[in-house]
C-alpha atoms as a PDB file:
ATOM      1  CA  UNK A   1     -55.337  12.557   2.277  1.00  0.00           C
ATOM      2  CA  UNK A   2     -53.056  11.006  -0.576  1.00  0.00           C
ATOM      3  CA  UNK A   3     -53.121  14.339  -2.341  1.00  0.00           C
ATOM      4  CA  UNK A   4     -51.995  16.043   1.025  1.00  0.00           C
ATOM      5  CA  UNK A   5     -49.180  13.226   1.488  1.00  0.00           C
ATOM      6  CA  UNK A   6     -47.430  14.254  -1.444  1.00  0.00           C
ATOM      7  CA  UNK A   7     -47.983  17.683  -0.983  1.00  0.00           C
ATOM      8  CA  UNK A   8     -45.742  17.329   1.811  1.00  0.00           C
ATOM      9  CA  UNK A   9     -43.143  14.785   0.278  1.00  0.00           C
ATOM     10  CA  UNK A  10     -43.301  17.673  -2.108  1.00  0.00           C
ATOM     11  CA  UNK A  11     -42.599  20.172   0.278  1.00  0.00           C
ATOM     12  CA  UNK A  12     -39.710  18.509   1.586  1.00  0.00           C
ATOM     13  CA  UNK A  13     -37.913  18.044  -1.274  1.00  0.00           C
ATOM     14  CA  UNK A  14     -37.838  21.115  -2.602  1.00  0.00           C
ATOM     15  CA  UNK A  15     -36.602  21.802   1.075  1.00  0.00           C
ATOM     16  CA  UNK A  16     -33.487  20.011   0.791  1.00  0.00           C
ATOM     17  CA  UNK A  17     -32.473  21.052  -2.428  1.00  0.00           C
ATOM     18  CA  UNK A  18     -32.853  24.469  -1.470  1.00  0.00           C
ATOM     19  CA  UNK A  19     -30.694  23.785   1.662  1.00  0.00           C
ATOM     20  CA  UNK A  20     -28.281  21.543  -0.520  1.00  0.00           C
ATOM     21  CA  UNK A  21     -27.555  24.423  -3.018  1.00  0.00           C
ATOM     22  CA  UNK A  22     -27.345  27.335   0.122  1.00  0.00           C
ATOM     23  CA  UNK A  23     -24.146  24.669   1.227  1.00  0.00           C
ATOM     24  CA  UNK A  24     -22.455  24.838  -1.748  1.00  0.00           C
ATOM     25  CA  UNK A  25     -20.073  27.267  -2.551  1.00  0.00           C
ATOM     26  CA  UNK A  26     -20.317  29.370  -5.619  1.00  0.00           C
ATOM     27  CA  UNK A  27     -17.448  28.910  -8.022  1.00  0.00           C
ATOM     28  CA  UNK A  28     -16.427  32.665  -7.215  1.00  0.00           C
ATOM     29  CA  UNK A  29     -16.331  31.959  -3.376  1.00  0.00           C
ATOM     30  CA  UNK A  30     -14.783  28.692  -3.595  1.00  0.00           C
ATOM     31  CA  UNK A  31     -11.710  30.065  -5.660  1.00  0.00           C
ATOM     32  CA  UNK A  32     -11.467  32.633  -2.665  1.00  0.00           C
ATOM     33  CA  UNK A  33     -11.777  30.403  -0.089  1.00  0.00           C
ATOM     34  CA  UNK A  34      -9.321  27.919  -1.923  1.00  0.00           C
ATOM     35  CA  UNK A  35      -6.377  30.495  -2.529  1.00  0.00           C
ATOM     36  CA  UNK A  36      -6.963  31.830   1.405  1.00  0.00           C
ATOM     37  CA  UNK A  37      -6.290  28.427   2.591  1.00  0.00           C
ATOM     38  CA  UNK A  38      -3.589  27.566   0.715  1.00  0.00           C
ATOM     39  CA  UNK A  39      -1.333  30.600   1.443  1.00  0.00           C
ATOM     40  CA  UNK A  40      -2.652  30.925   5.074  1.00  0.00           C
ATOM     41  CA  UNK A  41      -2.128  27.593   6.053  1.00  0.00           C
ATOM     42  CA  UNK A  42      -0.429  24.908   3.113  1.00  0.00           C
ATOM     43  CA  UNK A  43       2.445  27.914   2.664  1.00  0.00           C
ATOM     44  CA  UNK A  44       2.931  28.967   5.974  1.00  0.00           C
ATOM     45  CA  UNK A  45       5.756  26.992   6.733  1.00  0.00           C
ATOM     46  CA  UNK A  46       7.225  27.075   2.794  1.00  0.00           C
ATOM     47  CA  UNK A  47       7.282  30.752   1.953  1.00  0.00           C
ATOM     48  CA  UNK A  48       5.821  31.814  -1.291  1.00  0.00           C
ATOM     49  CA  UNK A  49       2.207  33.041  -2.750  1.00  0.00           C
ATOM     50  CA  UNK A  50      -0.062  30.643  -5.112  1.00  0.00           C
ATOM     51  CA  UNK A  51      -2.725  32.044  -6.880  1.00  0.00           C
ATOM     52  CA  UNK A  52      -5.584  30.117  -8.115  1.00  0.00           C
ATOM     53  CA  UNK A  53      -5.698  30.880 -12.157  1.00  0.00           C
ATOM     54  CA  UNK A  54      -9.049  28.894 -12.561  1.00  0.00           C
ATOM     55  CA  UNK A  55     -11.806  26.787 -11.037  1.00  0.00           C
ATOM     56  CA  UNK A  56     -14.430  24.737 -12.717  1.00  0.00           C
ATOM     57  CA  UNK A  57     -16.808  21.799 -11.352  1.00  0.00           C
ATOM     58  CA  UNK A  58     -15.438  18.358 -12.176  1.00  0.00           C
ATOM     59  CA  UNK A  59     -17.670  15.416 -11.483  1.00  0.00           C
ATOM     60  CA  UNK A  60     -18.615  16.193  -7.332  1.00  0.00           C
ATOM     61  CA  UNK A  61     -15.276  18.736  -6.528  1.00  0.00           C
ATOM     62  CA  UNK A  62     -14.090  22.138  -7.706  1.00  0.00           C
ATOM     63  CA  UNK A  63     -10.967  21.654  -9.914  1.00  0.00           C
ATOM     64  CA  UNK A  64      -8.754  24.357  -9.169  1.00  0.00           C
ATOM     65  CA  UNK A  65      -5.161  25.415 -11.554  1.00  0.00           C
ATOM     66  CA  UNK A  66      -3.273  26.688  -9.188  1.00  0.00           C
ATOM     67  CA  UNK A  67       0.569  28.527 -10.147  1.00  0.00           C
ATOM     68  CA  UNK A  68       3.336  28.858  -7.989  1.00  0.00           C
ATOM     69  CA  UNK A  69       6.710  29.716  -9.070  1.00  0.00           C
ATOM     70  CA  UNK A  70       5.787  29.830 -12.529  1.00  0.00           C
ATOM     71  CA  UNK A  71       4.365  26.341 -12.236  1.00  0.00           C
ATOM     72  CA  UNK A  72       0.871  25.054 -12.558  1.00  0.00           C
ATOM     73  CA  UNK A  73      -0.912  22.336 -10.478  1.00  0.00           C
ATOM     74  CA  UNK A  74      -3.937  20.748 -10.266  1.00  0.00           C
ATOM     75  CA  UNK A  75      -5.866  20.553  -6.614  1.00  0.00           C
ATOM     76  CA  UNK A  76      -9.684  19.911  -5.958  1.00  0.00           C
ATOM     77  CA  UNK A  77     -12.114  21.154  -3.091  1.00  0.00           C
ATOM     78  CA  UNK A  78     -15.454  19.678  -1.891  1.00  0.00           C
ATOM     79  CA  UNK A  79     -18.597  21.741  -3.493  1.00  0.00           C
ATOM     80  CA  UNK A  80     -19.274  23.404  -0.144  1.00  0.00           C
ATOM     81  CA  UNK A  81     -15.683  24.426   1.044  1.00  0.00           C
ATOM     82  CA  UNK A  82     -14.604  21.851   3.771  1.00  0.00           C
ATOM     83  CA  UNK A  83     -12.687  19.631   2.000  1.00  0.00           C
ATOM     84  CA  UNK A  84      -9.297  20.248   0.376  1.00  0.00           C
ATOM     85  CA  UNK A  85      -7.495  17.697  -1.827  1.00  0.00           C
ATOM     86  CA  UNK A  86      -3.771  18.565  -2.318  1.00  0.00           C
ATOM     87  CA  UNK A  87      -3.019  16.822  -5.321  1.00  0.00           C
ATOM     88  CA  UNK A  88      -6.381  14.496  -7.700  1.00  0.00           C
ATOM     89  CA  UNK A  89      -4.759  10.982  -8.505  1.00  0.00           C
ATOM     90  CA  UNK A  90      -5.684   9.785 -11.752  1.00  0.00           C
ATOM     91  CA  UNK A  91      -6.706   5.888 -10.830  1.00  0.00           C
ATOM     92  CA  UNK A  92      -6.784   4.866 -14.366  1.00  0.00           C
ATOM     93  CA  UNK A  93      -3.633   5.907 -15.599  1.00  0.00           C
ATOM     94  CA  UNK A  94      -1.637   4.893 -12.168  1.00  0.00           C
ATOM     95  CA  UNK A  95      -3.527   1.195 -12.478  1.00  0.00           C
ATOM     96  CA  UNK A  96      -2.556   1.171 -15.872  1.00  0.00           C
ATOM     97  CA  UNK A  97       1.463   2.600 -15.054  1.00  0.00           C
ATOM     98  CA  UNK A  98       1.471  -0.427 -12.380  1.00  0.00           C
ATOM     99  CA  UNK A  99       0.228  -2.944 -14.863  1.00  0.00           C
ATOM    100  CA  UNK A 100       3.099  -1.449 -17.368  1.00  0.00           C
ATOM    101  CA  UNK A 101       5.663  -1.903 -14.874  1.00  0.00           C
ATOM    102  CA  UNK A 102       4.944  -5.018 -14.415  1.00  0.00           C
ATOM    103  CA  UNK A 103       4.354  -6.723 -17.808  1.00  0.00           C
ATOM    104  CA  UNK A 104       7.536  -8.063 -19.326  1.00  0.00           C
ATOM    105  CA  UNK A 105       8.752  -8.411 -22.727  1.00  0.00           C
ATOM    106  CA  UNK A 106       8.381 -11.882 -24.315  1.00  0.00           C
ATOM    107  CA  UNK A 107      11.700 -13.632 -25.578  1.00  0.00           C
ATOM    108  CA  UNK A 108      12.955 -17.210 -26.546  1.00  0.00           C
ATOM    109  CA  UNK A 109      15.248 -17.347 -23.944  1.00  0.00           C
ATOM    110  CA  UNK A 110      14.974 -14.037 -21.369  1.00  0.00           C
ATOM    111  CA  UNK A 111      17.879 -12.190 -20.695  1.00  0.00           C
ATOM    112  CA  UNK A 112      18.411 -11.471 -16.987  1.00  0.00           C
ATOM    113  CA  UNK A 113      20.256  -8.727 -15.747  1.00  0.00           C
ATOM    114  CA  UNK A 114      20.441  -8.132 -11.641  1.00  0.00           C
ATOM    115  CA  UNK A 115      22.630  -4.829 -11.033  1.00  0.00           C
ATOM    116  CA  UNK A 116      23.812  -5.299  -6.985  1.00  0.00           C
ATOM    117  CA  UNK A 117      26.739  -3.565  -4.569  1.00  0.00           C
ATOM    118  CA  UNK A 118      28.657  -7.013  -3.742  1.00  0.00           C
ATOM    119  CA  UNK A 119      28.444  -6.137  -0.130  1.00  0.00           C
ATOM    120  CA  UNK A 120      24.966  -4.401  -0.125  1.00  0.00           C
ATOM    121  CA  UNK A 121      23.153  -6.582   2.549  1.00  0.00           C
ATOM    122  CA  UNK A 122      20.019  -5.621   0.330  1.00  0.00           C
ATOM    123  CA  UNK A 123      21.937  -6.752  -3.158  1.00  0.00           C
ATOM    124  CA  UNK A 124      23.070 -10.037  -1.096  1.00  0.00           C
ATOM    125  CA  UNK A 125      19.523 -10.495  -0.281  1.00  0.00           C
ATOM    126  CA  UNK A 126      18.356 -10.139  -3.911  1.00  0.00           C
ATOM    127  CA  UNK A 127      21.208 -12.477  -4.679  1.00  0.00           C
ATOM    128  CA  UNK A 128      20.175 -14.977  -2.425  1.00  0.00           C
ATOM    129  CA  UNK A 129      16.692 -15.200  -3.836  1.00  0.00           C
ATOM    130  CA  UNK A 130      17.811 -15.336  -7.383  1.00  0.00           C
ATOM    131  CA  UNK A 131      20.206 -18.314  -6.926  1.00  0.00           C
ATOM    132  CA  UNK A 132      17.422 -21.267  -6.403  1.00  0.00           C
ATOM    133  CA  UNK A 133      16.259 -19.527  -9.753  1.00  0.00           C
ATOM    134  CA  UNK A 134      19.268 -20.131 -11.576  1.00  0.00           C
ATOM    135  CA  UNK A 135      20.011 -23.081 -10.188  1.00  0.00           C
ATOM    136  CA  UNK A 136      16.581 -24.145 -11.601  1.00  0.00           C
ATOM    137  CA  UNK A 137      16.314 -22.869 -15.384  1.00  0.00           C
ATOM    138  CA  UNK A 138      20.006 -23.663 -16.006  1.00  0.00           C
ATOM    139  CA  UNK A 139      21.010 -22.426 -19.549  1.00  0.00           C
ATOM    140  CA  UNK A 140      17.253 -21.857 -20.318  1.00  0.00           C
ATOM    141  CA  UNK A 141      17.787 -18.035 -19.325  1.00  0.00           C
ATOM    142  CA  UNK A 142      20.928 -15.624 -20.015  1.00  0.00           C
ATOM    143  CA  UNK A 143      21.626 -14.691 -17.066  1.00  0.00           C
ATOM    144  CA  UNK A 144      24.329 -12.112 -15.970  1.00  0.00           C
ATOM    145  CA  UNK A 145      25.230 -10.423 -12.435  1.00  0.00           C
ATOM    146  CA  UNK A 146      26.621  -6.922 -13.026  1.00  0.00           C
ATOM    147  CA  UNK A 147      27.641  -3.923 -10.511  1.00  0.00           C
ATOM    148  CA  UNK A 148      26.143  -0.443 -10.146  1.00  0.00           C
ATOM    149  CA  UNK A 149      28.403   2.228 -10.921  1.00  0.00           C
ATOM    150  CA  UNK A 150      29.652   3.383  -7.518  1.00  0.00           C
ATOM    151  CA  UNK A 151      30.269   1.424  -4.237  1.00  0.00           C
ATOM    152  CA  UNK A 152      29.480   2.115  -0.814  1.00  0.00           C
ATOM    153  CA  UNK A 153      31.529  -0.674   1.138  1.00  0.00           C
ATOM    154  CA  UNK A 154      35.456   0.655   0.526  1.00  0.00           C
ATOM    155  CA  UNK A 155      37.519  -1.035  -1.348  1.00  0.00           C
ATOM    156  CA  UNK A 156      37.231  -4.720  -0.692  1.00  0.00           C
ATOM    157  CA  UNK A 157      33.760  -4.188  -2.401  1.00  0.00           C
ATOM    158  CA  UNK A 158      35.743  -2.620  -5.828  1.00  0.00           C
ATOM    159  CA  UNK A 159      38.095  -5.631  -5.065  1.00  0.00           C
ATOM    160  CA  UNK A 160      35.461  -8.495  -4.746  1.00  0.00           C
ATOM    161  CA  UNK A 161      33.456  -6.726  -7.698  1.00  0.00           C
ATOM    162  CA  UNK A 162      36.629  -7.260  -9.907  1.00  0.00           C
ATOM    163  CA  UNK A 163      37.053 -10.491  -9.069  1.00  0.00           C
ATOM    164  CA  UNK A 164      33.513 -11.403  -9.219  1.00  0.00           C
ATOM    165  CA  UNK A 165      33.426  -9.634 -12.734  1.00  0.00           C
ATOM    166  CA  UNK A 166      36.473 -11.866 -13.896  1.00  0.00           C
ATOM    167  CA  UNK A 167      34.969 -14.998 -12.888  1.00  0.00           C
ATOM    168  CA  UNK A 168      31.721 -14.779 -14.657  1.00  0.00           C
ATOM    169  CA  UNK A 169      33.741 -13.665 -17.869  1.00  0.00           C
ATOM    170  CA  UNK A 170      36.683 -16.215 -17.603  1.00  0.00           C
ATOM    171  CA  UNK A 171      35.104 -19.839 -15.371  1.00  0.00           C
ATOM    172  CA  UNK A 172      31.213 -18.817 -16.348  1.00  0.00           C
ATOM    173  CA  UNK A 173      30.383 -22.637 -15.513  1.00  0.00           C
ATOM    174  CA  UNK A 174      32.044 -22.409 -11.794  1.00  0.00           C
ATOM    175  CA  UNK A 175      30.251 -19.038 -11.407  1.00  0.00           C
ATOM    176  CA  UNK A 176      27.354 -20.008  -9.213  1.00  0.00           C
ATOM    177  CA  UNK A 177      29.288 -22.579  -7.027  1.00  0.00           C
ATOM    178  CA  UNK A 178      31.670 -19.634  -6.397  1.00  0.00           C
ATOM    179  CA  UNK A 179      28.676 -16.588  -5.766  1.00  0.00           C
ATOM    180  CA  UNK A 180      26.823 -19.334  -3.421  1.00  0.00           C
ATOM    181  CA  UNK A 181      29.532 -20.073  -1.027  1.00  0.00           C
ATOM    182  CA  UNK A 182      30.641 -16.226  -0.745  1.00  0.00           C
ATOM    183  CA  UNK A 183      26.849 -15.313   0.086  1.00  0.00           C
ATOM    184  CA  UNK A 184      27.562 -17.458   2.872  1.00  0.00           C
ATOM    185  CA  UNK A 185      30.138 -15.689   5.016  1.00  0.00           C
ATOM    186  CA  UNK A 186      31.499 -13.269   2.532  1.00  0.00           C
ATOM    187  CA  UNK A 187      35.284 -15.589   2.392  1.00  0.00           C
ATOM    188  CA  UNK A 188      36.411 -15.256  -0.958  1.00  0.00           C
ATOM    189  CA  UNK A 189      39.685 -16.682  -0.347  1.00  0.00           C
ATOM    190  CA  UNK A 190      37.855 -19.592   1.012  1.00  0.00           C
ATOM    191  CA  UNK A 191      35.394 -20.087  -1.890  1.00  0.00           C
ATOM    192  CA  UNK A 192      37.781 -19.467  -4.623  1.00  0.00           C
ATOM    193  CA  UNK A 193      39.427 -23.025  -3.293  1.00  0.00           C
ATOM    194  CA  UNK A 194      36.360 -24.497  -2.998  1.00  0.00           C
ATOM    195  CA  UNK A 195      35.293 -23.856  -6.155  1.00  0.00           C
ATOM    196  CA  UNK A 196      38.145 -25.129  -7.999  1.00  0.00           C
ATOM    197  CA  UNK A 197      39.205 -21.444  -9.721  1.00  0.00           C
ATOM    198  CA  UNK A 198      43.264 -21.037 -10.831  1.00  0.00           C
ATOM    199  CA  UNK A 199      44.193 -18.266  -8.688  1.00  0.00           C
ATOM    200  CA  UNK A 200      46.756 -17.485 -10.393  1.00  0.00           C
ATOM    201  CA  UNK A 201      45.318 -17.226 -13.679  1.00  0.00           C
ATOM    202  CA  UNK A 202      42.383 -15.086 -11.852  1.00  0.00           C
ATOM    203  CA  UNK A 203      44.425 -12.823 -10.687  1.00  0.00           C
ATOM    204  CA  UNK A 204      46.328 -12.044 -14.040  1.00  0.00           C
ATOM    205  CA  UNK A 205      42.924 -11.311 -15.860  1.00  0.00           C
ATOM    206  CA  UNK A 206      41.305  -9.717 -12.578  1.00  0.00           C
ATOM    207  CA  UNK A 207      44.514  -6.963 -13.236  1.00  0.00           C
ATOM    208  CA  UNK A 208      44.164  -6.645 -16.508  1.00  0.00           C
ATOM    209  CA  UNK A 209      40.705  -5.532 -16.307  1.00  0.00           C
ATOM    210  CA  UNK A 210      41.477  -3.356 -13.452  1.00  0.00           C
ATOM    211  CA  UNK A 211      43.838  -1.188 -15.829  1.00  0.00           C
ATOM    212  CA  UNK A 212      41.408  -1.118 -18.306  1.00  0.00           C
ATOM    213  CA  UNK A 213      38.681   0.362 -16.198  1.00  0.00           C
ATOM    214  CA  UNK A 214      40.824   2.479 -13.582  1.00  0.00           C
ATOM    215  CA  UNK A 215      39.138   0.815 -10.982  1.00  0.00           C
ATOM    216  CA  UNK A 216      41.880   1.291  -8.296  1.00  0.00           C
ATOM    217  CA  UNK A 217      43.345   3.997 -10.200  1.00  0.00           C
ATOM    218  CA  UNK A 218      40.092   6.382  -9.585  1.00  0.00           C
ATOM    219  CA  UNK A 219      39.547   4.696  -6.087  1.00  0.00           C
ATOM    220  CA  UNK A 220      42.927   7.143  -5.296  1.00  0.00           C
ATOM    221  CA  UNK A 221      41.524  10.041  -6.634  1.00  0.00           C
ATOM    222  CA  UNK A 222      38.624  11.601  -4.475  1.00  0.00           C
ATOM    223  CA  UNK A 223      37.484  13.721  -7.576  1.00  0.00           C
ATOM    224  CA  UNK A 224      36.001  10.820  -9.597  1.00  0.00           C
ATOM    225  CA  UNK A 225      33.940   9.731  -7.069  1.00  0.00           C
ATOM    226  CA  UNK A 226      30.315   9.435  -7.271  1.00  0.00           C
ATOM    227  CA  UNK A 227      28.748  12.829  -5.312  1.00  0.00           C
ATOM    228  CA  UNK A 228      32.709  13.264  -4.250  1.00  0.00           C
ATOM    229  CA  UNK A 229      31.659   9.941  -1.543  1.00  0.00           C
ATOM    230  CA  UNK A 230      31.804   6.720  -3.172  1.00  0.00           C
ATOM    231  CA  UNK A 231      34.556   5.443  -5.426  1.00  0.00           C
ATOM    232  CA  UNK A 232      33.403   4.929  -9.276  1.00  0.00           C
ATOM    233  CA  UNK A 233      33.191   1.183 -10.278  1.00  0.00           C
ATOM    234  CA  UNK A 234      32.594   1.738 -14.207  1.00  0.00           C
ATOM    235  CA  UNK A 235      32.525  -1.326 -15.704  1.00  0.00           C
ATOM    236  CA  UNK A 236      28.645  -1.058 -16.451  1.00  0.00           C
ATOM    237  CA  UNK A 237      28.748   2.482 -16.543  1.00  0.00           C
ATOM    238  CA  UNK A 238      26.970   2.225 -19.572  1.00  0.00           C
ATOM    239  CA  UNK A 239      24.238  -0.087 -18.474  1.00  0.00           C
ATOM    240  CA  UNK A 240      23.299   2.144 -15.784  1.00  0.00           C
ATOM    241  CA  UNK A 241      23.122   5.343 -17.493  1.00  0.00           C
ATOM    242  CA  UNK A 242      20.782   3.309 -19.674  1.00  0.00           C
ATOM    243  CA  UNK A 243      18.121   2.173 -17.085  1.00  0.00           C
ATOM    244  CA  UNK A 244      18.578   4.868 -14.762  1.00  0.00           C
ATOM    245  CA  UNK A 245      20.198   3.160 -12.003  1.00  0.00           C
ATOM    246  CA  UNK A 246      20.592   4.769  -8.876  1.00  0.00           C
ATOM    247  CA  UNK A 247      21.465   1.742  -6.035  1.00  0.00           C
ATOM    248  CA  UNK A 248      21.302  -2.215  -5.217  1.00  0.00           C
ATOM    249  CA  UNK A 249      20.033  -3.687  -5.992  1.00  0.00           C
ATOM    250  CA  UNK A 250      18.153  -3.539  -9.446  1.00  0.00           C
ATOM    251  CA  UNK A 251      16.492  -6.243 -11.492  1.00  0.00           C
ATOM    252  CA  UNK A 252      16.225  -5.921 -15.584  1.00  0.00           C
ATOM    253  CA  UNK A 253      14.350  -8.322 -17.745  1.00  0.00           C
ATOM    254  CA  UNK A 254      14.845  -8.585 -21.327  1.00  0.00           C
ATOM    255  CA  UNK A 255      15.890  -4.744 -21.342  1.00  0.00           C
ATOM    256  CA  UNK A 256      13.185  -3.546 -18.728  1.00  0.00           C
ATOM    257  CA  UNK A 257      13.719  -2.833 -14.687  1.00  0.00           C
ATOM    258  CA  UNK A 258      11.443  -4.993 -12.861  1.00  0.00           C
ATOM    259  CA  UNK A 259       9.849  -4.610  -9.706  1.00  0.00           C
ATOM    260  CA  UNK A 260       9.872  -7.306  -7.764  1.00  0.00           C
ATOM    261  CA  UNK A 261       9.895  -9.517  -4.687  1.00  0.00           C
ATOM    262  CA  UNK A 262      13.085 -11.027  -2.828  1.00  0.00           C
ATOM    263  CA  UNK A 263      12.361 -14.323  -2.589  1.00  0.00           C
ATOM    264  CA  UNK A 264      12.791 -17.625  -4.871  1.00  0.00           C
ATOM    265  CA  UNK A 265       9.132 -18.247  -5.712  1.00  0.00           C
ATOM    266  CA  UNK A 266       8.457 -14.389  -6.985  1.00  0.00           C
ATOM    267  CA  UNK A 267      11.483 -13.956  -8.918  1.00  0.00           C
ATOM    268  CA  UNK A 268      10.730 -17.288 -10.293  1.00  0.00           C
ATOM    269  CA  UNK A 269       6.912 -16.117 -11.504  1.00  0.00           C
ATOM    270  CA  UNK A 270       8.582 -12.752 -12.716  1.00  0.00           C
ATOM    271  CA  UNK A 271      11.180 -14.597 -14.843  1.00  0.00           C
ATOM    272  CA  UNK A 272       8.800 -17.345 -16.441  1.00  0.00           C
ATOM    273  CA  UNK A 273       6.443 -14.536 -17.731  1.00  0.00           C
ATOM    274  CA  UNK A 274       9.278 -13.134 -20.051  1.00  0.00           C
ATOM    275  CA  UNK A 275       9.256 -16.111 -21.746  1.00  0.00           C
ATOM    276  CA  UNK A 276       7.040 -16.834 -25.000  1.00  0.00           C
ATOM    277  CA  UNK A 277       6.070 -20.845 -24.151  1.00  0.00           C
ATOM    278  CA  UNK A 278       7.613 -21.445 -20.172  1.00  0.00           C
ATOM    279  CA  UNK A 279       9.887 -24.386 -19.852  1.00  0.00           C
ATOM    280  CA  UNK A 280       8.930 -27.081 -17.479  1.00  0.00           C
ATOM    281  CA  UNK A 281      11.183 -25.475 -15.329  1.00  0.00           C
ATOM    282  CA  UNK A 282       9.199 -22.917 -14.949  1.00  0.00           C
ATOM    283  CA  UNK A 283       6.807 -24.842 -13.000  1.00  0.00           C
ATOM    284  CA  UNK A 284       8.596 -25.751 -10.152  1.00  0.00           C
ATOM    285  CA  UNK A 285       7.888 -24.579  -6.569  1.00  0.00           C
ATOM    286  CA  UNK A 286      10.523 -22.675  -4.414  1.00  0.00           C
ATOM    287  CA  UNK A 287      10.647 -20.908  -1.109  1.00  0.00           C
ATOM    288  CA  UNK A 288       7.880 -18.163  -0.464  1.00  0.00           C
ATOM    289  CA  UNK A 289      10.384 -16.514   2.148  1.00  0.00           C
ATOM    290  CA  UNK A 290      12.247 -13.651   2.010  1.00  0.00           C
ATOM    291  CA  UNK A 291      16.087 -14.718   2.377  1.00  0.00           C
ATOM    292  CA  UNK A 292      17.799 -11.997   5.232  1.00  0.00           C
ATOM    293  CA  UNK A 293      19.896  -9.122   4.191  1.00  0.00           C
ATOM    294  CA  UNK A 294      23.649  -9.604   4.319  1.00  0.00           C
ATOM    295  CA  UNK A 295      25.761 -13.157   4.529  1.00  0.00           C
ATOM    296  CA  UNK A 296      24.306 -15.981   5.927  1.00  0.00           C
ATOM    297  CA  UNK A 297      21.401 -18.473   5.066  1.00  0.00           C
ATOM    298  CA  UNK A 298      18.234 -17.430   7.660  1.00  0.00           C
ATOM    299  CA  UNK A 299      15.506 -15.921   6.351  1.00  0.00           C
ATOM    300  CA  UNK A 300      14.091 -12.396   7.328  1.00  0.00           C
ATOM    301  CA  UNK A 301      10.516 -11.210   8.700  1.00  0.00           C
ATOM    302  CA  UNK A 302       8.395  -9.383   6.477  1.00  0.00           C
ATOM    303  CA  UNK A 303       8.904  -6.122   5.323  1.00  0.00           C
ATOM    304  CA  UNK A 304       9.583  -3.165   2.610  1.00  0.00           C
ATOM    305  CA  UNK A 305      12.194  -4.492   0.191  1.00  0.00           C
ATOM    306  CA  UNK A 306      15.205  -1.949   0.876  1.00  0.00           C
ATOM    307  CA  UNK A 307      18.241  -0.932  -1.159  1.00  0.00           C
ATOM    308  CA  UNK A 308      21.920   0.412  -1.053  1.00  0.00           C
ATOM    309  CA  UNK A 309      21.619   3.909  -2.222  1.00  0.00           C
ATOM    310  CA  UNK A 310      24.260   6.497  -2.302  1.00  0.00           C
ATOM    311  CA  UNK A 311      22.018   9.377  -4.145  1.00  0.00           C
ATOM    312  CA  UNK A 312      19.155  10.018  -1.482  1.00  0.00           C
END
């Protein structure tokens, strides 16, 4: 009887892996079946041929090179033909691109760099979140607020970035008191007063820097504008070009754009880890919540951190 058992167990083994191989597809079939599908039904609405150069098992899937255009990509298919898999994601290296991205450099004292629009309700935001920050680590971080290259809010936003610009050059120490009451309700008139800046002596440097930039001088001429729609604001030209800025607003720590939340608490974390040995600072608990876009003091639900972007 036990002999007869596993005569049978036997039996039905060799059963399924007969009917296991019969559902797979040979390599030659699957390559077919592959490059049918793709120009029958991926293509149909694009235009074009692909042809599948190669094919060749990898792990569980067919790996197939496919070449469009003069272009080669990388799809995979399930051993017996029902399963297509546009593009294989490499797990390993994206973990490992995400864990880059996020790892700042170690300094003494970090240098912070936030790139905004001054009236980019998402650069305001950013803004917003930052300020407890500062507020907090003092002169234990170099921190400086600079523009993106082109604005999107006419030309009070070329104005206010001028005089924000002249500010944080010529009254660094009355910087913050100024930036936190114009997050407010967006008076600069009103805030200047408040925070105790000469006027006068604002205005004199605030046109001096204007002629040595151009900024008004390009805002009249349509064909320096950024993608011929928004006026060039080139003061950090340079800066930009270097990390690849494309809209507000944009965080860089010691020399590296950061990803990052919007509120005090996360932009606090993100700052203390570019430091070699945190400051007591450092430890000190802020808000969790995100502040809203644009002027004003409520904060905003959850949600996908947006941006000001001229180039999309």
């Amino acid at each position: 009887m036990k002999n007869l058992f596993m005569l049978v167990v036997v039996g039905w083994m060799q059963l399924f892996v007969t009917f296991a191989q019969k559902s797979e597809l040979g390599l030659e079939q699957a390559q077919i079946k592959g490059e049918e599908y793709i120009n029958k039904i991926l293509m149909s609405n694009i235009g074009g041929k692909v042809k599948v150069k190669s094919i060749s098992e990898e792990d569980c899937l067919y790996k197939l090179i496919i070449e469009t255009n003069g272009q080669e990509y990388i799809s995979y298919m399930s051993k017996d033909g029902k399963k297509f898999f546009q593009t294989g994601r490499d797990i390993d290296m994206e973990m490992k691109r995400y864990i880059d991205e996020r790892t700042t450099v170690k300094l003494v004292k970090p240098k912070v760099e936030l790139f905004v629009m001054s009236y980019c309700p998402y650069g305001i935001q950013m803004e917003k979140g930052i300020l407890p920050v500062l507020e907090t680590l003092g002169n234990k971080i170099d921190f400086e607020l600079k523009f993106c290259s082109y604005a999107m809010h006419d030309q009070k936003e070329l104005t206010e970035q001028l005089r924000e610009f002249c500010i944080q050059k010529q009254y660094p120490e009355l910087f913050i008191n100024y930036l936190s009451c114009f997050l407010e309700e967006g008076n600069s008139a009103k805030c200047l007063v408040k925070s105790g800046i000469d006027t006068i002596k604002l205005n004199s440097y605030i046109a001096a820097t204007d002629k040595e930039y151009h900024v008004m001088e390009q805002f009249k001429d349509n064909s320096t504008w950024y993608m011929n729609k928004y006026p060039s604001f080139n003061i950090y030209k340079e800066d930009n070009i270097k990390y690849n800025l494309k809209g507000s607003p944009n965080l860089i720590i010691n020399g590296k754009k950061m990803p990052s939340g919007r509120d005090p608490q996360s932009l606090m974390e993100l700052i203390s880890s570019a430091f070699i040995e945190p400051p007591a600072e450092c430890k000190t608990k802020l808000s969790s919540a995100n502040p809203s876009p644009g002027f004003g003091s409520a904060n905003a639900a959850p949600g996908p951190n947006q941006e000001c972007n001229g180039s999309k």
